[in-house]
Each structure stands twice: as C-alpha cells, then as structure tokens.
Protein backbone atom coordinates (compact mmCIF):
# COMPACT_ATOMS: atom_id res chain seq x y z
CA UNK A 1 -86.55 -131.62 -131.41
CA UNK A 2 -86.51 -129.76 -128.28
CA UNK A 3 -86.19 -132.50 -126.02
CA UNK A 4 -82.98 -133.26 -128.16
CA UNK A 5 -81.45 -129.93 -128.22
CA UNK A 6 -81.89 -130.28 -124.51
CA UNK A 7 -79.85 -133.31 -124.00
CA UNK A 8 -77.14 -132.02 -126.11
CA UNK A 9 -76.61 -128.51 -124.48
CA UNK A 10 -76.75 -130.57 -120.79
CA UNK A 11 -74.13 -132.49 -122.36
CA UNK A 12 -71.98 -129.82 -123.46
CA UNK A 13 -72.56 -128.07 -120.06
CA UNK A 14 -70.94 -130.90 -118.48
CA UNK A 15 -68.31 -130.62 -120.69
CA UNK A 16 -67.83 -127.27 -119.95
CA UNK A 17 -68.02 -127.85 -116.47
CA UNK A 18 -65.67 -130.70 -116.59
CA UNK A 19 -63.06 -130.08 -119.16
CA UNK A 20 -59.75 -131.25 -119.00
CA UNK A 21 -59.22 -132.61 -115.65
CA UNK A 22 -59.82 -136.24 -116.08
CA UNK A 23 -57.42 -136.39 -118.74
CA UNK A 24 -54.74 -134.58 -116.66
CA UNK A 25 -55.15 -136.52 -113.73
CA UNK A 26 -54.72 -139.92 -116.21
CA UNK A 27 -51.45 -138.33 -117.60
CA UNK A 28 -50.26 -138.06 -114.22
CA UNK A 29 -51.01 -140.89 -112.71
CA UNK A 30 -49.83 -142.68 -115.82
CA UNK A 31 -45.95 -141.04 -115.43
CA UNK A 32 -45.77 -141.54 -111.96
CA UNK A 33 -46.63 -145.44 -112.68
CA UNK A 34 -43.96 -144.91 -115.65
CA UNK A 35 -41.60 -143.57 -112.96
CA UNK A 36 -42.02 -146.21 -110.22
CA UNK A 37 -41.56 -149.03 -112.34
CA UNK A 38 -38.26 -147.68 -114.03
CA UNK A 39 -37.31 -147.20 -109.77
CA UNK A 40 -38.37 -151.15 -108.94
CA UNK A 41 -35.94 -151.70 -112.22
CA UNK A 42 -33.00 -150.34 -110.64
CA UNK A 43 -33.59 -152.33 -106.88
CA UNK A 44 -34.30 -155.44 -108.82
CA UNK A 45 -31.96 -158.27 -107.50
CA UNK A 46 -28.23 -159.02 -109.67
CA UNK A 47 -28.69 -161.74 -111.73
CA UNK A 48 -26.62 -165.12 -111.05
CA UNK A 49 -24.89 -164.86 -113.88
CA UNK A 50 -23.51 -160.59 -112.27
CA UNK A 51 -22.94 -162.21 -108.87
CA UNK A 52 -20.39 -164.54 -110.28
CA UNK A 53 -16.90 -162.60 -108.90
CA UNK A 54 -14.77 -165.17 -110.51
CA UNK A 55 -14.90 -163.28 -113.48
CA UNK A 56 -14.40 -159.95 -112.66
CA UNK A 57 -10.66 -160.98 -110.89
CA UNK A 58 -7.41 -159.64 -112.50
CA UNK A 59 -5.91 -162.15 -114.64
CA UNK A 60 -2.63 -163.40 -114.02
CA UNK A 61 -0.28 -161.21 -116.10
CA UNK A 62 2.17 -164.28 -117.50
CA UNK A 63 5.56 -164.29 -116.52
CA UNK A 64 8.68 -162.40 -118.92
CA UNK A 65 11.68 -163.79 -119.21
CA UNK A 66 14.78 -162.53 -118.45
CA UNK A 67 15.93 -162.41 -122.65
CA UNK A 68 12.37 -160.64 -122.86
CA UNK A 69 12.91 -158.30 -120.01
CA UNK A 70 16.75 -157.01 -121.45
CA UNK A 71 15.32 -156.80 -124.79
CA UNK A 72 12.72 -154.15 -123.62
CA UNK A 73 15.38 -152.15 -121.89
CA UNK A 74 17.47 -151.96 -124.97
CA UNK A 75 14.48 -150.44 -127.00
CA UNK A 76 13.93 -148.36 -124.37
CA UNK A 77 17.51 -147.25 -124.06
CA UNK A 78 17.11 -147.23 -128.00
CA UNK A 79 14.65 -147.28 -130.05
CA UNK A 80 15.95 -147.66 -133.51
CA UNK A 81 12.61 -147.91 -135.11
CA UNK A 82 11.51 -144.55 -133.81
CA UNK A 83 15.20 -143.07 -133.07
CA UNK A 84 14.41 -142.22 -129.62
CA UNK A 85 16.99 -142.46 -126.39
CA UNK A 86 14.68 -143.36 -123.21
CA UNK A 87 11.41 -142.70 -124.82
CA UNK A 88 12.12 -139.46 -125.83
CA UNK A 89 13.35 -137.98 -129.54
CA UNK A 90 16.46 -136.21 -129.66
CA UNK A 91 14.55 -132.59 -130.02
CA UNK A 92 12.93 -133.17 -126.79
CA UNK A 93 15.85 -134.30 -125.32
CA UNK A 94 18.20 -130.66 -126.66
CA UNK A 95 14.66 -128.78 -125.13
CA UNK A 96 14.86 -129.94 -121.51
CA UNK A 97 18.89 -129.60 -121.14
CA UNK A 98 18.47 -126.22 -122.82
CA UNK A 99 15.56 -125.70 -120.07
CA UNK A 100 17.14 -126.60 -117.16
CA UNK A 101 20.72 -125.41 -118.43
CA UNK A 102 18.70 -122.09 -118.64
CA UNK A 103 17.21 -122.25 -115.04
CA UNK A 104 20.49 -122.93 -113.39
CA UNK A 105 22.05 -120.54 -114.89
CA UNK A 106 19.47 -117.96 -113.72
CA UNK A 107 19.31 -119.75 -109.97
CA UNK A 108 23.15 -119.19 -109.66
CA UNK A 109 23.22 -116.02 -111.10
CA UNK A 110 20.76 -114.73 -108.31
CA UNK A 111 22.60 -116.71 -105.61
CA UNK A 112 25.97 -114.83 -106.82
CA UNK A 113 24.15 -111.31 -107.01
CA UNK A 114 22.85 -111.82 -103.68
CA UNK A 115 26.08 -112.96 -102.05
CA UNK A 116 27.73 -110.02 -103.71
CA UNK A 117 25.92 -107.23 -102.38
CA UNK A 118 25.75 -109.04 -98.91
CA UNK A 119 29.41 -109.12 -98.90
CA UNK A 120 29.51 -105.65 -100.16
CA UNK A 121 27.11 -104.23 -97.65
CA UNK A 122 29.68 -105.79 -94.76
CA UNK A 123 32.76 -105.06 -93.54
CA UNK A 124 34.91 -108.27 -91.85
CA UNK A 125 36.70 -106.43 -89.78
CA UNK A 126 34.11 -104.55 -87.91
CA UNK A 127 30.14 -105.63 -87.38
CA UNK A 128 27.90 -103.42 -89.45
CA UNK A 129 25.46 -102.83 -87.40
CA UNK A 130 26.34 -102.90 -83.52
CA UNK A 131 23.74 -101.17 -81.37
CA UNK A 132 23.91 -102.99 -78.67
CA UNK A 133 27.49 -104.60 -77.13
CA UNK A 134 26.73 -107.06 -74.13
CA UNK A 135 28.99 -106.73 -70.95
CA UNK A 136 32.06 -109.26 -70.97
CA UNK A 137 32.05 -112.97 -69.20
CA UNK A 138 34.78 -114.55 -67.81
CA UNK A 139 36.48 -117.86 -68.47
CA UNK A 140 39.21 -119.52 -66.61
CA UNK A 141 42.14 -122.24 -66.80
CA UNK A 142 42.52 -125.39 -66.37
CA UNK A 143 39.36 -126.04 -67.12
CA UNK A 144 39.01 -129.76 -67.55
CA UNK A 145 36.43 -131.09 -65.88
CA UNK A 146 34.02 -128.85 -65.56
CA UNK A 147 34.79 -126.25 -63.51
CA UNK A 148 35.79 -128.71 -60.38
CA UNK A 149 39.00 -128.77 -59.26
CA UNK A 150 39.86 -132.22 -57.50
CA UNK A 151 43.16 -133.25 -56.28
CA UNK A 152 45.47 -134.97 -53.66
CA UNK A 153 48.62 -133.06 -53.30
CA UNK A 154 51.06 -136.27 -52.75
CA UNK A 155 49.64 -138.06 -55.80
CA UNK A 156 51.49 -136.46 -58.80
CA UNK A 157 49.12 -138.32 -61.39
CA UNK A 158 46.04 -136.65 -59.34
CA UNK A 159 47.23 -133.10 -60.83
CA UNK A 160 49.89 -133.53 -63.36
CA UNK A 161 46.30 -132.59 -65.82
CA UNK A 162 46.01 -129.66 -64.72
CA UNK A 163 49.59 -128.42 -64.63
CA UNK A 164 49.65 -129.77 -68.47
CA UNK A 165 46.82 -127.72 -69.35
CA UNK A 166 48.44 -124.55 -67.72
CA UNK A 167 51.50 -125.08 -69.50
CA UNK A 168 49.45 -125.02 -72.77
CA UNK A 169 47.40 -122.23 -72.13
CA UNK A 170 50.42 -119.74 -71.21
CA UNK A 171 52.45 -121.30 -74.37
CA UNK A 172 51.79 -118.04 -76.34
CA UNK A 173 52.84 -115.83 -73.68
CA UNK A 174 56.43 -116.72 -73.39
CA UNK A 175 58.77 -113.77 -73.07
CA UNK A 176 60.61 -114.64 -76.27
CA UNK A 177 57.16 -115.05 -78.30
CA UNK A 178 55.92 -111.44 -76.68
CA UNK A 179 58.98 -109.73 -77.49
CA UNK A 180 58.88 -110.85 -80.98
CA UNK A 181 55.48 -110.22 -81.89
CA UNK A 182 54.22 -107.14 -79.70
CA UNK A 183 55.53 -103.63 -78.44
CA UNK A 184 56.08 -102.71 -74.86
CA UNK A 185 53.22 -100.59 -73.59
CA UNK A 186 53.88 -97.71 -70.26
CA UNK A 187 50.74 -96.26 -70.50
CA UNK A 188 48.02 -96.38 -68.62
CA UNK A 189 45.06 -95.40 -70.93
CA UNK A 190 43.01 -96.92 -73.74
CA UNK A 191 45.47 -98.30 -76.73
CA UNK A 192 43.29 -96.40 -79.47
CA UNK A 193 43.95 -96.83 -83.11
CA UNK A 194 41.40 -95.59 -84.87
CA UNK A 195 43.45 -92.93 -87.25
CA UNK A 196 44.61 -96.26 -88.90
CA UNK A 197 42.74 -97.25 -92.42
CA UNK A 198 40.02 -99.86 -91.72
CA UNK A 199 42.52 -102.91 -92.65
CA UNK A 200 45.29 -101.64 -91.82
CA UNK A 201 47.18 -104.11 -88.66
CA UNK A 202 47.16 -103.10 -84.83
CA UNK A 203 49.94 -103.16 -82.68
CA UNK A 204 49.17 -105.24 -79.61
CA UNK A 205 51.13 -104.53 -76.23
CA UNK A 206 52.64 -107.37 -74.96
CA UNK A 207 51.84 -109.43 -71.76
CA UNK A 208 54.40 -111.89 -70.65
CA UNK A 209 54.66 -115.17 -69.10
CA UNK A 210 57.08 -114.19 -66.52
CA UNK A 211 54.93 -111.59 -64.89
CA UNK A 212 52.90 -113.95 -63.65
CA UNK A 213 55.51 -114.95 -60.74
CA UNK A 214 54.26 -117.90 -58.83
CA UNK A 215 51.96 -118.97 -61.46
CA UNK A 216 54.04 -118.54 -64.74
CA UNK A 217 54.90 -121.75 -64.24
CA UNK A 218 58.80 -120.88 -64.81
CA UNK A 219 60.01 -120.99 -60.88
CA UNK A 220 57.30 -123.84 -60.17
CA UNK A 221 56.42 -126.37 -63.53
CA UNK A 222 53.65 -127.69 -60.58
CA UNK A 223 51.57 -124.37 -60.95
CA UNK A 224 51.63 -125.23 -56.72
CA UNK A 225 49.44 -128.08 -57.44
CA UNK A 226 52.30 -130.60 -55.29
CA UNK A 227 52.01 -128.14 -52.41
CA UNK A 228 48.21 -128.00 -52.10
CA UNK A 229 48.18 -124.40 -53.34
CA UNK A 230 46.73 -124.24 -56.46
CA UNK A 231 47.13 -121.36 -59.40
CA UNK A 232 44.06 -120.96 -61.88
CA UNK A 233 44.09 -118.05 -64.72
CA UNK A 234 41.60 -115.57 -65.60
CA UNK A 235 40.69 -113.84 -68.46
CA UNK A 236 38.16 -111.42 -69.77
CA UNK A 237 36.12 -112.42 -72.86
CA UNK A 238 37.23 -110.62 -76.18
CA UNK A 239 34.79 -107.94 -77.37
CA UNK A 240 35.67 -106.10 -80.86
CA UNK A 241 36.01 -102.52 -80.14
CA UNK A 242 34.44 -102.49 -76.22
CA UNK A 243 36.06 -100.48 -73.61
CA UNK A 244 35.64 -101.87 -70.64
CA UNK A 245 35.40 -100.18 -66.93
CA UNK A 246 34.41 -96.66 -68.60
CA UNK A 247 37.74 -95.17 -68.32
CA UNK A 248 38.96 -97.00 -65.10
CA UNK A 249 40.22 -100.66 -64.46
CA UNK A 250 38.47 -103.85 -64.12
CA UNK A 251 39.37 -105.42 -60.61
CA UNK A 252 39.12 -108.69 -60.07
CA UNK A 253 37.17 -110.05 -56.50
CA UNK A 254 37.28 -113.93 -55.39
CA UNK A 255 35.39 -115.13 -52.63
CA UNK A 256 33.48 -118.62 -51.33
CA UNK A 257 30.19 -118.96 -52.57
CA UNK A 258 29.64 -122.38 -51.10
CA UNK A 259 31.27 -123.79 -47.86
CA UNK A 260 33.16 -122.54 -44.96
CA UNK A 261 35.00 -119.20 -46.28
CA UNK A 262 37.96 -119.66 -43.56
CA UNK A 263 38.27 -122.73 -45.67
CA UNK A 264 39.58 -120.68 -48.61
CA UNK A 265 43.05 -118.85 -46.68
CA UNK A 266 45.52 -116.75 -48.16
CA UNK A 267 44.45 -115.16 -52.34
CA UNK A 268 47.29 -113.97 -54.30
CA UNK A 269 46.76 -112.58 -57.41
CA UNK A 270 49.32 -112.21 -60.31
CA UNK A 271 50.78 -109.60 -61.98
CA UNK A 272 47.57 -107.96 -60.30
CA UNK A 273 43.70 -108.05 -59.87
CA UNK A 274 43.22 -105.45 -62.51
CA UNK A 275 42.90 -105.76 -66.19
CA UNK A 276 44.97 -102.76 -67.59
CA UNK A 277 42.97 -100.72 -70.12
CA UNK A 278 46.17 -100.12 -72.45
CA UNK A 279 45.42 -103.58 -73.74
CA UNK A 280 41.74 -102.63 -75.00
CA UNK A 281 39.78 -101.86 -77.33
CA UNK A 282 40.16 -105.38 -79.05
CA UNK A 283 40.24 -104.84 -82.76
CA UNK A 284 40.07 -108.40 -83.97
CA UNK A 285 41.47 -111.15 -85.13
CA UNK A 286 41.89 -110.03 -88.81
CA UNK A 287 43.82 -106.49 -87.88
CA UNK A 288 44.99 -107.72 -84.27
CA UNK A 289 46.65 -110.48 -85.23
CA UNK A 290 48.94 -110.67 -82.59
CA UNK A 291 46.70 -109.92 -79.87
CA UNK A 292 47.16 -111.52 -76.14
CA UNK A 293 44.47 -110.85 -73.97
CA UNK A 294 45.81 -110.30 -70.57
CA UNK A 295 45.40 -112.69 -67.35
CA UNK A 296 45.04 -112.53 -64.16
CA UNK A 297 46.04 -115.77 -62.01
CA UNK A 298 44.92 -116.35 -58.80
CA UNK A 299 47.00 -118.50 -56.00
CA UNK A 300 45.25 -120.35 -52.99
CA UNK A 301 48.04 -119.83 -50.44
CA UNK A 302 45.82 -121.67 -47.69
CA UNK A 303 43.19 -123.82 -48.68
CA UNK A 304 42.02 -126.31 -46.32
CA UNK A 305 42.75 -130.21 -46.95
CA UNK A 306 39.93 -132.30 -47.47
CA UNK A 307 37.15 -129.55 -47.51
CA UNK A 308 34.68 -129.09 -50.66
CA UNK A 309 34.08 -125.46 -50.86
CA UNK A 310 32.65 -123.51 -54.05
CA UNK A 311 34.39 -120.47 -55.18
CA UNK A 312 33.14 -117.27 -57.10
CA UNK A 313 35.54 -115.06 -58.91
CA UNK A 314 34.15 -111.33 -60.38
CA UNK A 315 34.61 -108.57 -62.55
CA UNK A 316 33.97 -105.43 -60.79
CA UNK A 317 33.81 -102.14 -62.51
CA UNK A 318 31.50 -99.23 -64.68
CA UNK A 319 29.42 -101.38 -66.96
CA UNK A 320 30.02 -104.72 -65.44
CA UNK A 321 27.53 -107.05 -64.79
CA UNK A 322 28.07 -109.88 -62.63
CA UNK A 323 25.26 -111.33 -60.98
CA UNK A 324 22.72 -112.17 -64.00
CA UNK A 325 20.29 -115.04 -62.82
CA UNK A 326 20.11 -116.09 -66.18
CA UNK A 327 24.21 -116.57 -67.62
CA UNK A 328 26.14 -117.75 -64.64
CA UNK A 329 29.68 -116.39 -67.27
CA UNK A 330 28.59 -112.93 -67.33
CA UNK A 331 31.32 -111.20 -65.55
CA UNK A 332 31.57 -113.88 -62.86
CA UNK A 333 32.78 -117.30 -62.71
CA UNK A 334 32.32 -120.31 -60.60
CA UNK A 335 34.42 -123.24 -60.25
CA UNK A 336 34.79 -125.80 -56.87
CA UNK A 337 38.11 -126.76 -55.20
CA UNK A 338 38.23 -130.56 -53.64
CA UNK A 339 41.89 -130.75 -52.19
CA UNK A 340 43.67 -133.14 -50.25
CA UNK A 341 46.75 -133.98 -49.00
C-alpha cells in the first residue's frame, strides 16, 4: 500500500507543480488559429461569379414620353389626389409666405430705422464732422485735351475748340445773368453769413463776364487764339466754408516749368491775379445757389511760334500748398502750349 500511496502523492505533486498552464497555452494557441483563419477568409480571392462587373452597371432608365413627361408636371403643379400645389399642402404653403412676409418686413424695418437716424445725425448743408479741410487745387479752361494746348494761328479749325469751350465756360457769367441773380459786393473782406438759420439762402456777389477785358470773349469771340495769343481761365476749387489766404488774397504766379522761359513773353492777367476774399467762404450748393466762383484769366501776349514749352500756374498765399509731389492739382496747375503760326 505504500508503494501506491507513493505514486499517487508524486502524481498529485506534479499536478501541483503543473497546474493550469498546458490548458492555457491550448486555449491560446487554439484562438489565435481561430483568428488567423477568419483573417485568410477575408484575403481569399473574389469568386468568378463577384468579378463579373456586367452586373453591377446602372441600368438604362427607359425613355418617357413627352404625354408622360406633361402629365407629371400637371400633378406636380396639382395634385388633386393629395390637394397639394408644387408638392406642398396649402398650410405649408400660408407658413412660408407668412415666414418670409415676416422677415422682410423686419429686414426693411431695420434698413428704414437705420437710414433714419443716419439722416438725422447729418446735416446736408454742412459736413458733420470736418476736422480736417485740405488746401484748394486749381483747375483751368479750355481744357480739352488734356492739359496741352496745340494750335496754328492761321488755321481757324486748329482753335475754333477751344474758343467754343471758353464761350461755354463763361456762359453763366454774363452781365445780364450776374445782375439778375447776385448783389454787387465793395468790400474787401470775408462775405460771412453765419447769423443766417442753417437753411436759410446766401447772397452771392457777383463776378461778371465783362471784367475779364481781353479774355471775356465780348471785344475778341477768338479768346486771341487767331493772333497766337492765347487766353486760358483759372479758378480755385470750391471748399464749403474754407477761408482761404488767412485773411489776405490769393495771388496767382505763372511761370515755364519746361522749355526756354523767354519763350513764354508778355502775361496779362484779368480782372487781376488775386482771388478777392469777399467771394468766400463757399456755403454750398444747397444755400448758395447762385454762387460764381471767381476767375482769373491769363493772356500770353508773346509766346514764341513753333516752340513746345510747359507752363506752371500757382496759388500763392497763408495756407496754400502748391508743390505736393504726390497731387500735381493742389494749388498748382500744369498745362503745355504748342503754337504756331
């Protein structure tokens, strides 16, 4: 019996020793086995039968005729058998034009608030806020081509353009138009008007044609464009409510810029080179309504036949700014004479 007993408790020793492992180790393997067969599954090659693409096209959709195709957009402009008006009931049709009746209202309301109290925050005849009021340019007339004046004083069609365009630039300063519309001014200081209400209208002072002697155009219709002496006009830009030359006149300079200056002769300027101040401030178009700005013209008594030469005309005075690399108009302009007999 003991030899027995023996073999038994070396047998359950090994047991002990050796418990569960084996089994584990078989479960694993055995999953892992499971798990790479399911993997060779999936990479196993398509079948003839899956590679055939022939089946797995679109099918033709068959062709509708054209009583087929007017019959569906009749039920879809009406469906009678579910009462609906472009696929939609009647309900749902009331909802969306109440909806967007609703947000238009609401979008227009907001656009009229907001263009009320801009308009209410501004005044139109004055800017509302003004910090800042850039010196005046310069323009000048005829002013056709450019600024390049080219002409041959025995060929009347050569010039007749530029006499035209005088004539229609000095059109609202004829006497009759001036006495009509503005006062006569003696004074020789600022025209100011600010006791006046805010809309009430300014009184302008009047500048006439005939002042302008050579150049009015009323003694010579040619402007001296047939004689080879040429009149040009010049005017200060408009700016509401600036006074310019700080409490003294704006003169008026001309001189070559380009060319041989004994090529330019003889300047007269008309009625003078100054810009009176009694015509400024400039209180705009909606309580100055009969505002002329005042010119000065400018006759070439001696230019030289046949010689290009480029001419600079200025503003000079408190405030002025004429030489600006940047705006070739600010207080200055330029403009080329070409003439020839």
């Amino acid at each position: 019996m003991e030899p027995s007993s023996t073999e038994g408790g070396a047998e359950e020793t090994l047991l002990k020793n050796h418990p569960s492992p084996p089994h584990k180790v078989i479960l694993k393997h055995g999953q892992e086995l499971e798990e790479e067969q399911e993997e060779l599954a999936e990479h196993q090659p398509l079948e003839q039968e899956d590679l055939n693409f022939e089946r797995w096209k679109r099918r033709p959709i068959p062709q509708r005729t054209l009583h087929q195709k007017i019959d569906d957009l009749k039920k879809y402009l009406w469906n009678a058998e579910t009462n609906e008006f472009m696929g939609r009931s009647g309900k749902s049709w009331s909802l969306i034009l109440l909806f967007y009746a609703a947000l238009y209202m609401f979008l227009a309301a907001m656009f009229g608030g907001c263009l009320f109290c801009l308009m209410w925050s501004i005044s139109p005849y004055h800017p509302t806020f003004n910090d800042r009021v850039m010196p005046p340019g310069m323009t000048m007339a005829p002013h056709l081509e450019g600024h390049e004046i080219a002409f041959n004083a025995s060929d009347r069609k050569s010039w007749k353009k530029y006499a035209r365009s005088m004539d229609e630039y000095l059109r609202p300063y004829n006497d009759g138009a001036q006495d009509r519309k503005n006062i006569r001014c003696s004074q020789d200081t600022y025209f100011m008007q600010d006791d006046l209400e805010e809309s009430a209208e300014r009184k302008a002072c009047q500048f006439k044609r005939s002042w302008l002697g050579d150049c009015s155009g009323l003694q010579d219709p040619h402007y001296g464009y047939s004689q080879g002496r040429p009149c040009i006009l010049l005017r200060m830009n408009r700016i509401l409510g600036y006074l310019p030359g700080q409490g003294k006149p704006i003169n008026v300079t001309c001189g070559v810029k380009k060319g041989p200056p004994e090529a330019l002769g003889e300047l007269q300027f008309f009625p003078k080179s100054l810009f009176d101040m009694k015509y400024y401030p400039y209180y705009g178009k909606l309580r100055h309504v009969n505002y002329s700005s005042p010119v000065v013209a400018v006759r070439f008594a001696g230019l030289q036949y046949d010689t290009h030469i480029q001419v600079q005309c200025k503003l000079n005075g408190k405030g002025i700014i004429n030489d600006s690399p940047t705006d070739r108009y600010l207080g200055s302009v330029t403009f080329s004479f070409d003439v020839g007999a």
